[in-house]
Protein backbone atom coordinates (compact mmCIF):
# COMPACT_ATOMS: atom_id res chain seq x y z
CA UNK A 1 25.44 2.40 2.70
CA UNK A 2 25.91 0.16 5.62
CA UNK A 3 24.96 -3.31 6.25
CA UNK A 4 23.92 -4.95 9.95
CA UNK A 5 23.21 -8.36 10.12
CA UNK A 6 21.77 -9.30 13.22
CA UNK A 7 22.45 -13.50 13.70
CA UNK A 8 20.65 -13.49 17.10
CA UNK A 9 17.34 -12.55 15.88
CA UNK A 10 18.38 -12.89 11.95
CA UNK A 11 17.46 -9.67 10.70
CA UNK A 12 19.48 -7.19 8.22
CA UNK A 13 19.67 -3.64 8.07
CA UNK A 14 20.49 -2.01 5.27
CA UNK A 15 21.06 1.69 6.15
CA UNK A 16 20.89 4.23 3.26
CA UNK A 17 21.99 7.40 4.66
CA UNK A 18 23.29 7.98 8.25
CA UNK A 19 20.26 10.27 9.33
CA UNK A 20 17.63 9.71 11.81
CA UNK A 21 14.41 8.18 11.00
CA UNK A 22 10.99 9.28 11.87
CA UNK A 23 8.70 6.44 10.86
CA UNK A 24 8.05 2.73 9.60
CA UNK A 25 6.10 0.89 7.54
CA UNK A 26 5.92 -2.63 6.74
CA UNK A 27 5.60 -2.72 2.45
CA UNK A 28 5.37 -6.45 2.62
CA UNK A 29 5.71 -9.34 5.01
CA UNK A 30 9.72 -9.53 6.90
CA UNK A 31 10.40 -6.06 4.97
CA UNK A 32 10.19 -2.94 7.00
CA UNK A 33 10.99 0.97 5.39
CA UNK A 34 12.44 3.19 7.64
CA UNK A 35 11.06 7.04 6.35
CA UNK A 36 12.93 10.53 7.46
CA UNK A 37 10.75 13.27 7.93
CA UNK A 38 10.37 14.06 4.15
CA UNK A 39 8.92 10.80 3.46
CA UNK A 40 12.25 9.60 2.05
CA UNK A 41 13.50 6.03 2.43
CA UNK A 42 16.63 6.11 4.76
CA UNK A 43 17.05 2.49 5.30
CA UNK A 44 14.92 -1.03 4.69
CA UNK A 45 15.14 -4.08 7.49
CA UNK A 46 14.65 -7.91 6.55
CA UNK A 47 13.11 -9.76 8.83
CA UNK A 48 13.88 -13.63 8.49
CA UNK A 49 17.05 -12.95 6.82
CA UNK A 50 17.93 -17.05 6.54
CA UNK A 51 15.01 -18.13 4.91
CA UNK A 52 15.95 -15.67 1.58
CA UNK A 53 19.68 -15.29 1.46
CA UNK A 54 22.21 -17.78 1.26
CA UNK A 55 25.62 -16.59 3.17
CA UNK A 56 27.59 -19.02 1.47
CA UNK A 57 27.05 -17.81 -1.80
CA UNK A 58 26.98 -14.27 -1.15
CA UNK A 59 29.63 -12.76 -3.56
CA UNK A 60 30.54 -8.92 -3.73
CA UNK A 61 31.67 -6.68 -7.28
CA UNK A 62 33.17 -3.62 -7.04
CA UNK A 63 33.56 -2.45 -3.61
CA UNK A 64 36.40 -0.57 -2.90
CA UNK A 65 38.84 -2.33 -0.57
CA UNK A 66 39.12 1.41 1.24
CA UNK A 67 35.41 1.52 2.52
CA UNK A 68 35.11 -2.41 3.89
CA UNK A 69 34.74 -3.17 7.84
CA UNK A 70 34.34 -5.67 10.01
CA UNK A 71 33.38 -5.56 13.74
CA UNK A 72 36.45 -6.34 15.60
CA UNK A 73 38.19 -6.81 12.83
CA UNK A 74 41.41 -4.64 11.46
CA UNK A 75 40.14 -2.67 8.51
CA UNK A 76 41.43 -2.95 4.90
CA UNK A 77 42.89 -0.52 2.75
């Protein structure tokens, strides 16, 4: 699973599986479902991305130390 946070137009995508997708759909407002061609849900974008989450207090549980990356940054592990 891989997260993209966009600041510039603050949006986050939350990618599910590394595969290409073949259509969208909007389930409610600022949340967007990206489908493969089975119908199954490869990723989800959040639109607005300010408004619901507060950075600050965003705190993380069990994820291995291996498997974390930052752009331009060395990675851990």
């Amino acid at each position: 699973m891989k997260f993209n946070y966009d600041k510039e137009t603050d949006a986050l995508y939350i990618n599910f599986v590394d595969i290409p997708g073949v259509d969208s759909f909007e389930i409610s407002p600022d949340y967007i479902v990206d489908t493969d061609s089975q119908g199954n849900v490869i990723g989800m974008e959040v639109l607005n991305v300010k408004e619901k989450v507060d950075f600050s207090q965003m705190i993380f549980n069990h994820i291995p130390v291996k498997d974390i990356s930052f752009i331009n940054q060395p990675v851990f592990g």
